[in-house]
N, C-alpha and C. Protein backbone atom coordinates (compact mmCIF):
# COMPACT_ATOMS: atom_id res chain seq x y z
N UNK A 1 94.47 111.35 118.83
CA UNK A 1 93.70 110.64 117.82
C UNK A 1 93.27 111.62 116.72
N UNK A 2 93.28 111.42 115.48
CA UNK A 2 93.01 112.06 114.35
C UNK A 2 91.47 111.77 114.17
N UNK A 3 90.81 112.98 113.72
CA UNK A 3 89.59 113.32 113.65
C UNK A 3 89.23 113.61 111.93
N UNK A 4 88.86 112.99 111.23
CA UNK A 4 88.82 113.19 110.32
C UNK A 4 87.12 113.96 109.51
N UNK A 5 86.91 114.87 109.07
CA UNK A 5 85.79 115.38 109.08
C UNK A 5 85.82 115.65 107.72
N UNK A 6 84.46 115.40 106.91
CA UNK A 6 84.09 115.04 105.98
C UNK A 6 82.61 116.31 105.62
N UNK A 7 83.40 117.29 104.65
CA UNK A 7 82.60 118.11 104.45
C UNK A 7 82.06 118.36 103.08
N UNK A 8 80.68 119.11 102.55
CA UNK A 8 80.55 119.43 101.06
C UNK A 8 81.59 120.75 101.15
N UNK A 9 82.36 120.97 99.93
CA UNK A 9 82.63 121.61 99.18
C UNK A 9 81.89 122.70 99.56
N UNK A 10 82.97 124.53 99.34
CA UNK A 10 82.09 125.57 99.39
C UNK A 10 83.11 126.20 98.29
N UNK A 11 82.15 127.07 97.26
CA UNK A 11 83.08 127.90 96.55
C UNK A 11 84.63 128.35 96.87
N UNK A 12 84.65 128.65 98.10
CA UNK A 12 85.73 129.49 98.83
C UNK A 12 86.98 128.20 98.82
N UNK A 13 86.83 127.02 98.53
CA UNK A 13 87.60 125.97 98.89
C UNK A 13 88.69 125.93 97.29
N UNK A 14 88.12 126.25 96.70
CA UNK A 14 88.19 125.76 94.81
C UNK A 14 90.35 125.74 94.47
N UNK A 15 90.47 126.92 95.33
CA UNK A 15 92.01 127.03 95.09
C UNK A 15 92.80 125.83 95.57
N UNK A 16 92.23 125.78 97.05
CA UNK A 16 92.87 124.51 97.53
C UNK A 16 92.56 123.01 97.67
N UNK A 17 91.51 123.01 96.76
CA UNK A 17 91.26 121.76 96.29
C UNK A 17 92.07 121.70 94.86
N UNK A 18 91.87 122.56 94.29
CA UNK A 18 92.41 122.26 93.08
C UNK A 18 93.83 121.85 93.48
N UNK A 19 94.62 122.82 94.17
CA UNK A 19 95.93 122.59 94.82
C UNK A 19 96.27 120.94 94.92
N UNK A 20 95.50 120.55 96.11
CA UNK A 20 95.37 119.16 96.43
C UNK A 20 94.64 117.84 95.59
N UNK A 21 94.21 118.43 94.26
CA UNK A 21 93.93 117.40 93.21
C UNK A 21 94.84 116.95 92.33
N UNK A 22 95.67 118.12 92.02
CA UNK A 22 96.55 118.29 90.89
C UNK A 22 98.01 117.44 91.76
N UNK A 23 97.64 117.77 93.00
CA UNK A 23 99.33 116.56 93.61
C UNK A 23 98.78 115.43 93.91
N UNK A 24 97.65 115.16 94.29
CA UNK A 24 97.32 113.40 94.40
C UNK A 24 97.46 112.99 93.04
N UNK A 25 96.72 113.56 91.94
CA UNK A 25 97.14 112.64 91.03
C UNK A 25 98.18 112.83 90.42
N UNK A 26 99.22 113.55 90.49
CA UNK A 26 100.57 113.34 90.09
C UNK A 26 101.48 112.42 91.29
N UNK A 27 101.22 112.40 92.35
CA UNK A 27 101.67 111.43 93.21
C UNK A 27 101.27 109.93 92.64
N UNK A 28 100.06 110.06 92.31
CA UNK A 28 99.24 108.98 92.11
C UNK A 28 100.22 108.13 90.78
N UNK A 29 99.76 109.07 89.81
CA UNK A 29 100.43 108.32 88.59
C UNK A 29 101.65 109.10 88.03
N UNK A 30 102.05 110.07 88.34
CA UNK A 30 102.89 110.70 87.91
C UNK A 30 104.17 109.56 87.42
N UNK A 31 104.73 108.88 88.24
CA UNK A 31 105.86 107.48 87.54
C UNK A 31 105.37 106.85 86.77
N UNK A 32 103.86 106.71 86.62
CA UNK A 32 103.96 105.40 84.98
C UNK A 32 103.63 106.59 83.87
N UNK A 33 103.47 107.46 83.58
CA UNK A 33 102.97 108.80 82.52
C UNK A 33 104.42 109.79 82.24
N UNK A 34 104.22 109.91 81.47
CA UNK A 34 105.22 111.43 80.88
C UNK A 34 104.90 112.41 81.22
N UNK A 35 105.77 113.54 81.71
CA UNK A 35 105.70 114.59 82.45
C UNK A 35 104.57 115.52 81.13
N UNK A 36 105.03 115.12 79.71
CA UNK A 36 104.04 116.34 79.00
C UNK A 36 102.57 116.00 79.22
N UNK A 37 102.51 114.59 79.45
CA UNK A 37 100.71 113.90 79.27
C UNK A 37 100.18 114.39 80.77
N UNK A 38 101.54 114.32 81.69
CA UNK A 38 100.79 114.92 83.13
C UNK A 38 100.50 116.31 83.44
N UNK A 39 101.10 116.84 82.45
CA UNK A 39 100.94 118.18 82.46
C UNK A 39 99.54 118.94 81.57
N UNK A 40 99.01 117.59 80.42
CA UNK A 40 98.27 118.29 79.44
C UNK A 40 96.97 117.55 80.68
N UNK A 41 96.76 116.77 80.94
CA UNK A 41 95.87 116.14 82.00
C UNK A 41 95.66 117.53 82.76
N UNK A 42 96.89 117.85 83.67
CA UNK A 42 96.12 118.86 85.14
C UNK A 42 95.99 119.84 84.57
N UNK A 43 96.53 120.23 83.77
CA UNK A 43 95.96 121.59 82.79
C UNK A 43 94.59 121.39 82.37
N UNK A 44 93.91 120.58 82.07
CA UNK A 44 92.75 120.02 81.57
C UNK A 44 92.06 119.95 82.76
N UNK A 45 92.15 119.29 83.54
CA UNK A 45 91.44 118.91 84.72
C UNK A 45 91.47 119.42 86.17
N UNK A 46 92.42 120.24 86.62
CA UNK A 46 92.55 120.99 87.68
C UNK A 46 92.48 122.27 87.63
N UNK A 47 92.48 123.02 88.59
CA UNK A 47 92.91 124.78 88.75
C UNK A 47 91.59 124.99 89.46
N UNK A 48 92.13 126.56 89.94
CA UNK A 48 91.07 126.93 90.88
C UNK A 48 89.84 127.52 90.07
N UNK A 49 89.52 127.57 88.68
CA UNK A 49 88.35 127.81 87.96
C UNK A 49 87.37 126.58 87.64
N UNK A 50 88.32 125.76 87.22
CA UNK A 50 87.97 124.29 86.64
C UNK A 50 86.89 123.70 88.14
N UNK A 51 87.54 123.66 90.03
CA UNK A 51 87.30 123.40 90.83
C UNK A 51 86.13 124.11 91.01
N UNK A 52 86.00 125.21 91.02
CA UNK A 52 84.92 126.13 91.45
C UNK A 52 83.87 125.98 90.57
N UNK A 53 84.56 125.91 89.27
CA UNK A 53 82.91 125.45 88.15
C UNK A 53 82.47 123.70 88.42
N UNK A 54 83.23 123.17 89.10
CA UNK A 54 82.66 121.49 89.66
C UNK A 54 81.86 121.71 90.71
N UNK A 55 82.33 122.63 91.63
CA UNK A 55 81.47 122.51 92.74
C UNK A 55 80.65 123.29 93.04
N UNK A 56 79.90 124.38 91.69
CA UNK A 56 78.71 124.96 91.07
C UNK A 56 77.76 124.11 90.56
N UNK A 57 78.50 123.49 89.51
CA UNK A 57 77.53 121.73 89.11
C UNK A 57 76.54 121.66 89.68
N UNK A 58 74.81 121.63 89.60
CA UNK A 58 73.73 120.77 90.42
C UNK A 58 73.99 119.40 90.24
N UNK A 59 74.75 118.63 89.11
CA UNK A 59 74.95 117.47 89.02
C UNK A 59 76.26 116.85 89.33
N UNK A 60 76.68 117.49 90.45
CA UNK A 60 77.93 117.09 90.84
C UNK A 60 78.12 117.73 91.85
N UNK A 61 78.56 116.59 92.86
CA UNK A 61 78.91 116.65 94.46
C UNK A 61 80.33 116.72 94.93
N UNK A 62 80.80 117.78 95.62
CA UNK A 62 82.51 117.84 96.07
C UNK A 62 82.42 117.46 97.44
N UNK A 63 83.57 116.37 97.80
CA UNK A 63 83.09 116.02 99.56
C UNK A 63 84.85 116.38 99.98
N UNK A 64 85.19 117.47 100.90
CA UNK A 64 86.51 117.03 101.07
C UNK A 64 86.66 116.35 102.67
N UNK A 65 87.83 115.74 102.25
CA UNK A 65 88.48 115.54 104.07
C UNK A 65 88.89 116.65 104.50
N UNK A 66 88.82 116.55 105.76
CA UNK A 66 89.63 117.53 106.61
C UNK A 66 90.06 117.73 107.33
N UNK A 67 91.23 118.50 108.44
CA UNK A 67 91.34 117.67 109.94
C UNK A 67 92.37 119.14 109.97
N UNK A 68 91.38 119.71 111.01
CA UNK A 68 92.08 120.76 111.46
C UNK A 68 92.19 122.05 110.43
N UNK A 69 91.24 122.39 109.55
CA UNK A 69 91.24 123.17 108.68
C UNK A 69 91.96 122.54 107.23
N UNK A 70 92.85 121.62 107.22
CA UNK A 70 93.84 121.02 105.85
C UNK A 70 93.01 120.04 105.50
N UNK A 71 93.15 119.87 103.94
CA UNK A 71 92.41 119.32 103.19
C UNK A 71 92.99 117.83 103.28
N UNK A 72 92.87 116.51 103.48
CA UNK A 72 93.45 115.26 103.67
C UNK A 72 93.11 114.70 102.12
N UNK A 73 92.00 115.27 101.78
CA UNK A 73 91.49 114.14 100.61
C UNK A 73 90.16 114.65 100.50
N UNK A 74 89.47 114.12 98.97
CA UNK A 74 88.03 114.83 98.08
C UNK A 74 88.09 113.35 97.40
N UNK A 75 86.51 113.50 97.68
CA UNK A 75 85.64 112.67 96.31
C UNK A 75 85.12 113.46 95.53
N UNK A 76 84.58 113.60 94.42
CA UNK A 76 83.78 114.08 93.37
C UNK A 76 82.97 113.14 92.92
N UNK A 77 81.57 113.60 92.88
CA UNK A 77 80.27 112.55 92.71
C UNK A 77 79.75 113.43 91.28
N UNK A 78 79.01 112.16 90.31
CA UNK A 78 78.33 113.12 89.09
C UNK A 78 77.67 112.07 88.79
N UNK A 79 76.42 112.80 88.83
CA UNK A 79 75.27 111.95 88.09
C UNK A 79 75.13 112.57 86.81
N UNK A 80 75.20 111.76 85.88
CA UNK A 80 75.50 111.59 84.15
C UNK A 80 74.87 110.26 83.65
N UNK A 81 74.75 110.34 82.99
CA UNK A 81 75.04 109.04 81.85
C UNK A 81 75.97 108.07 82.14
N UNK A 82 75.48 107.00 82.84
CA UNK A 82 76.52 105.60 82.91
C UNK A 82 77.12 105.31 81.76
N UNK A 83 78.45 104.20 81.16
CA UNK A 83 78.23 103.65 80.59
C UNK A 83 77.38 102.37 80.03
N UNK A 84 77.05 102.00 79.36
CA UNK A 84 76.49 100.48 79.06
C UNK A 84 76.33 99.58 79.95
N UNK A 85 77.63 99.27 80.22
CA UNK A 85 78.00 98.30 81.15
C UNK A 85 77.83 98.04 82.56
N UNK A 86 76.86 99.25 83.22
CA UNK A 86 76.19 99.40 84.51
C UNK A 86 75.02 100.04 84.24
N UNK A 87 74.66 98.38 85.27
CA UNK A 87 73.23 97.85 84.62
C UNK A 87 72.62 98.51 85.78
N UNK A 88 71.49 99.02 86.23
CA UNK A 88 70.75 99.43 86.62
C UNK A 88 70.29 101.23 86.55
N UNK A 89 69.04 101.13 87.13
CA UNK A 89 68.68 103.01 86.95
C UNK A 89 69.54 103.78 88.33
N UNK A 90 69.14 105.26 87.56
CA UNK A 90 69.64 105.84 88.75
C UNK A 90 70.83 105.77 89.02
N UNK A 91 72.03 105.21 88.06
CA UNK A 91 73.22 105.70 88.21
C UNK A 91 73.85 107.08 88.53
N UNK A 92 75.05 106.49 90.12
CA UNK A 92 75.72 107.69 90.56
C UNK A 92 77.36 107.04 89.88
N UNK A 93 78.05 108.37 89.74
CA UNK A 93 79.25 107.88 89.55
C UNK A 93 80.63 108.52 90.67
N UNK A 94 81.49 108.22 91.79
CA UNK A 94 82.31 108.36 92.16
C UNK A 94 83.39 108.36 90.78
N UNK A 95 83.43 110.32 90.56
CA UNK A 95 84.46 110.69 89.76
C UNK A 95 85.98 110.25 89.84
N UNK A 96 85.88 110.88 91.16
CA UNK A 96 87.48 110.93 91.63
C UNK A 96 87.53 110.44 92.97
N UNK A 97 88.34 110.07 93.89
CA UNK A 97 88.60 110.11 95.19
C UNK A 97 89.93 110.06 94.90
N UNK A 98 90.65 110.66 96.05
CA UNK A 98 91.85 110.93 96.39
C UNK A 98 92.33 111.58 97.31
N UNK A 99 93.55 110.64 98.35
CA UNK A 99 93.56 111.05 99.39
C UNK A 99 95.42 111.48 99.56
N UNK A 100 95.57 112.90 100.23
CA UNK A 100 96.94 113.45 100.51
C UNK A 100 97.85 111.63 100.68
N UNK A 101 98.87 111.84 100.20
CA UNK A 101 99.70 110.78 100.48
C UNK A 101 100.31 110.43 101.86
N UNK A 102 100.83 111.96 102.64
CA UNK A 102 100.72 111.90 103.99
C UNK A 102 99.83 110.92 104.83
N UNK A 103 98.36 111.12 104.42
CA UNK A 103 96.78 110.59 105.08
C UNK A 103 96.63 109.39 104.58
N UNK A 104 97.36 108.57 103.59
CA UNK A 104 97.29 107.22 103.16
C UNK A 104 97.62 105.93 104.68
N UNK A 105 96.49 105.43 104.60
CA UNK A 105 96.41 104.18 105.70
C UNK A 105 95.89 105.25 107.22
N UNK A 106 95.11 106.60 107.10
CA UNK A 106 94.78 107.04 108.21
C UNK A 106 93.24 107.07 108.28
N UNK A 107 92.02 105.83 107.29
CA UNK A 107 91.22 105.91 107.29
C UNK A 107 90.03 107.51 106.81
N UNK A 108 91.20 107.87 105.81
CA UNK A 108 90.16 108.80 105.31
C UNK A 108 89.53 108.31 103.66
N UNK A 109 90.39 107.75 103.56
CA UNK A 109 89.90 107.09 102.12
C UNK A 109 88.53 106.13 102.35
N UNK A 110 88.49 105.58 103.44
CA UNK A 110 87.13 104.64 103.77
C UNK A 110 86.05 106.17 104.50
N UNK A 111 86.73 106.99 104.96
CA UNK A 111 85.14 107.95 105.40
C UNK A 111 85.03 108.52 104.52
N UNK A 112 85.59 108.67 103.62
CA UNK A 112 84.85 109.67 101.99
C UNK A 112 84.46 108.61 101.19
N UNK A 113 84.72 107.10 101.56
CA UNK A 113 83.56 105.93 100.76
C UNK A 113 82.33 106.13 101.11
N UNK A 114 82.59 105.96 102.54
CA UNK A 114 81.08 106.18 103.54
C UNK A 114 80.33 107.33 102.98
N UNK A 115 80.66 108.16 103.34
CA UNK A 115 80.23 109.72 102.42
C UNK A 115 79.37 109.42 101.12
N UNK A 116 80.38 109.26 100.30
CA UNK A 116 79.76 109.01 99.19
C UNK A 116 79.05 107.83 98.59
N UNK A 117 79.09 107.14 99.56
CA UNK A 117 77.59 105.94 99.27
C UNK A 117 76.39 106.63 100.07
N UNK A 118 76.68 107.23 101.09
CA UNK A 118 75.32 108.00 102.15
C UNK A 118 74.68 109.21 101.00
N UNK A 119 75.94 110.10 100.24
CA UNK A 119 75.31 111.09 99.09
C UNK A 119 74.54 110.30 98.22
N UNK A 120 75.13 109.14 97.78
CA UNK A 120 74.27 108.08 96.20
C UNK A 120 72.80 108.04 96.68
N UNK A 121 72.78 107.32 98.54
CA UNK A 121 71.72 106.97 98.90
C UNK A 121 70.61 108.40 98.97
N UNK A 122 71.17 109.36 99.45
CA UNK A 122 70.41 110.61 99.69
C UNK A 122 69.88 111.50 98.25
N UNK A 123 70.38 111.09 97.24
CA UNK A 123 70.34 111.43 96.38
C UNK A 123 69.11 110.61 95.21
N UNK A 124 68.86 109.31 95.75
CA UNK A 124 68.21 107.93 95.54
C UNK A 124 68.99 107.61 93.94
N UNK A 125 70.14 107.77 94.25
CA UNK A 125 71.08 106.53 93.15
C UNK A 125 70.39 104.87 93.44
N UNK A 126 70.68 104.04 92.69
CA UNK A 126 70.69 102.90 92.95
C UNK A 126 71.61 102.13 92.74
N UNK A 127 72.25 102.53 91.46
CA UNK A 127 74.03 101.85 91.74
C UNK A 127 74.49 103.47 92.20
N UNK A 128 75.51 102.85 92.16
CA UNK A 128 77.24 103.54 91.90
C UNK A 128 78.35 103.02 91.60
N UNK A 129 78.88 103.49 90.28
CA UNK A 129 80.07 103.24 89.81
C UNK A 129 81.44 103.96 89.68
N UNK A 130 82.39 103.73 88.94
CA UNK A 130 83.39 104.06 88.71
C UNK A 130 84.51 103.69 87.83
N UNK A 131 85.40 104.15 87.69
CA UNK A 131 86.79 103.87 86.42
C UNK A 131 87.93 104.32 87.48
N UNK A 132 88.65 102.83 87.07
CA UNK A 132 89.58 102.44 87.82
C UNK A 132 90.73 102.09 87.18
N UNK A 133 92.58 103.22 87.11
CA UNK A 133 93.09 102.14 85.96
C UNK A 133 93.48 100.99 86.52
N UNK A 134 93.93 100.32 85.51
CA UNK A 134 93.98 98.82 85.58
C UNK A 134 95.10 98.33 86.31
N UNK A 135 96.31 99.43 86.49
CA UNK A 135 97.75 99.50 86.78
C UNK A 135 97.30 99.92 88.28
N UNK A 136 96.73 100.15 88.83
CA UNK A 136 96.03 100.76 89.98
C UNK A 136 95.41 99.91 91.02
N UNK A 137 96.31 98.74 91.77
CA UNK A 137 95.89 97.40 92.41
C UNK A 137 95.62 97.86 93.77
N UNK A 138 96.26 98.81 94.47
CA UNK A 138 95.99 99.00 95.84
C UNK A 138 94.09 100.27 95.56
N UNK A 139 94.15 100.87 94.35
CA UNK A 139 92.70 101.20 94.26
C UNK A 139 91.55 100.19 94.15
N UNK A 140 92.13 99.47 93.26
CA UNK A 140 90.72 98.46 92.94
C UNK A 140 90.50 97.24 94.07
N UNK A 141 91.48 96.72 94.89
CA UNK A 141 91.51 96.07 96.25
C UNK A 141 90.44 96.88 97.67
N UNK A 142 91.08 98.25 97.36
CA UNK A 142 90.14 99.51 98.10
C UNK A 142 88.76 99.13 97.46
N UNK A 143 88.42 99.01 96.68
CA UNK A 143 86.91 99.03 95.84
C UNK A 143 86.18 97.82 95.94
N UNK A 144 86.89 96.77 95.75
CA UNK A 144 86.35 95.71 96.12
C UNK A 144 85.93 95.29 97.85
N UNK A 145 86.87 96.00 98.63
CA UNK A 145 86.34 95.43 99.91
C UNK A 145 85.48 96.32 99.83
N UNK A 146 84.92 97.62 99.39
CA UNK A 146 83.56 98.41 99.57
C UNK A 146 82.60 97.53 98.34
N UNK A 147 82.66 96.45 97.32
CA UNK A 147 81.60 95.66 97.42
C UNK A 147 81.58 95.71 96.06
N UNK A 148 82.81 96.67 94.79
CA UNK A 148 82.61 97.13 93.75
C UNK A 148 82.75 95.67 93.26
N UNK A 149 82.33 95.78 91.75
CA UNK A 149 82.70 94.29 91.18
C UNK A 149 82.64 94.73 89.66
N UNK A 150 83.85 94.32 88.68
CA UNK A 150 83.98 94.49 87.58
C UNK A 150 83.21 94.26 86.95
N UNK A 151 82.63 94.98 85.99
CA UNK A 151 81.30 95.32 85.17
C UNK A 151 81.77 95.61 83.45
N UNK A 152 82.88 96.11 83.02
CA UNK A 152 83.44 96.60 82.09
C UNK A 152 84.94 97.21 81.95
N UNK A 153 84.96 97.99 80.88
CA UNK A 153 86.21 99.45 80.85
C UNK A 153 85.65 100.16 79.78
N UNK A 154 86.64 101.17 79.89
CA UNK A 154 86.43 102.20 79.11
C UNK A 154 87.60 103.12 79.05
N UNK A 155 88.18 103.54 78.05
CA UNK A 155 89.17 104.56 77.61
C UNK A 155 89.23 106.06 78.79
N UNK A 156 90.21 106.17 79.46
CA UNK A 156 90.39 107.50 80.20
C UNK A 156 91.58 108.11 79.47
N UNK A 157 91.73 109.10 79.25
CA UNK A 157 92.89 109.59 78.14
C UNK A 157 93.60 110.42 79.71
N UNK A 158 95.16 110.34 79.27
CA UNK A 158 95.96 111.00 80.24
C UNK A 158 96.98 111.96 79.49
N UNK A 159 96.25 113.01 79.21
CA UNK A 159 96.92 113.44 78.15
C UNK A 159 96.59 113.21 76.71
N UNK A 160 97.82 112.67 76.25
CA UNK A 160 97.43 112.34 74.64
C UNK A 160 97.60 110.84 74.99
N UNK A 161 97.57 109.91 76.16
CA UNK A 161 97.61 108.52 76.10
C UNK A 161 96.41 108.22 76.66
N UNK A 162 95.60 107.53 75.46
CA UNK A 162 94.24 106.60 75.67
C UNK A 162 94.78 105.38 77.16
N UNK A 163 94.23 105.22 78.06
CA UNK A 163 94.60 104.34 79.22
C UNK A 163 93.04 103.37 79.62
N UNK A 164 93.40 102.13 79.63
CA UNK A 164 92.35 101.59 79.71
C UNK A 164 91.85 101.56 81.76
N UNK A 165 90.46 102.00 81.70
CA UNK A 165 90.23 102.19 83.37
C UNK A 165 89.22 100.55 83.26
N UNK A 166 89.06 100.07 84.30
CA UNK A 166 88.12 99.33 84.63
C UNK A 166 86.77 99.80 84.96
N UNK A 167 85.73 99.25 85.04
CA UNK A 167 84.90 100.14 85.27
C UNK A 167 84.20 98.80 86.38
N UNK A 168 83.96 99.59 87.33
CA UNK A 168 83.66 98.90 88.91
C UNK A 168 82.38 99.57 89.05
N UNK A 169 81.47 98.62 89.83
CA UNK A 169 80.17 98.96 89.92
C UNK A 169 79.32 97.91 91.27
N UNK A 170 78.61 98.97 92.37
CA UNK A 170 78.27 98.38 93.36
C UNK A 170 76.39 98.74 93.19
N UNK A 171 75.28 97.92 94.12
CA UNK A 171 74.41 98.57 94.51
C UNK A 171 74.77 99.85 95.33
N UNK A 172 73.91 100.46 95.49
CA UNK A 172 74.04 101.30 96.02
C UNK A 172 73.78 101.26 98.18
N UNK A 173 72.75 100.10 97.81
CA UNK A 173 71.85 99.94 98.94
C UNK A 173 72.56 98.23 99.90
N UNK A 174 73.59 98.13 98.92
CA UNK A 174 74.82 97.03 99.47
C UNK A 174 75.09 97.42 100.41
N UNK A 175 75.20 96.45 101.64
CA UNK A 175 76.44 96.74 102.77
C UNK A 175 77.84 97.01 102.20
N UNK A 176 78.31 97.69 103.02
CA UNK A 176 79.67 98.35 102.53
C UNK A 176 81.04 96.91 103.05
């Protein structure tokens, strides 16, 4: 039986998270995007500096999976500025989640939900939201059975392509 263990982030992790960010989301979307927009994206958004200055952040939480020392999958939590369109105080936002493609359907994607609604709560969020793209049906199906419910969108750029995300939004203090 697979044991899946759900840890914060430690400096020392930053290489191989970044490692394992930069291939989920090229697994992820890499077929609907152009190799230059996927490339100006993880250049932008990954590496082991970029990782290590996220999980320095006081306003931002790194949770990875793990099982047996290997990384399965990370959420990234940031309390910021909601958009508009999620209505209540105390907005948390689930940045990222993403889980190794291997670990897809092995229940780690639901214990780094768990996770990161227990961080919103420990943290005293009262929502939590997120951006979801729209092309992205087995994510937002994932979101809805954890209780999310369309609230808006908003522009995520992938590269030099503006992409419209949904923007999903739960209590915080909801059953899951």
């Amino acid at each position: 039986m697979t044991v899946i263990q759900i840890r914060t982030a430690r400096p020392d992790d930053a290489r191989q998270l970044a490692d394992l960010a930069e291939a989920t989301f090229r697994d992820t979307f890499g077929a609907a995007n152009t190799a230059q927009d996927m490339d100006l994206h993880c250049r932008a958004s990954y590496g082991e500096a970029i990782q290590a200055a996220e999980i320095a952040r006081p306003d931002m939480l790194t949770l990875l999976g793990e099982e047996d020392g290997r990384l399965t999958g990370f959420a990234q939590l940031r309390w910021a500025d909601a958009p508009a369109c999620v209505a209540g105080a105390a907005a948390g936002e689930i940045q990222r989640l993403y889980v190794a493609r291997e670990w897809h359907g092995k229940g780690v994607a639901q214990a780094l939900m768990h996770a990161c609604l227990e961080a919103m709560r420990a943290r005293g969020s009262e929502v939590v939201w997120l951006g979801v793209w729209e092309r992205n049906p087995r994510a937002i199906a994932f979101y809805r059975k954890f209780g999310f419910a369309h609230v808006g969108e908003h522009v995520f750029a992938v590269g030099s392509d503006p992409q419209r995300d949904i923007v999903m939004a739960r209590p915080v203090s909801a059953s899951p």
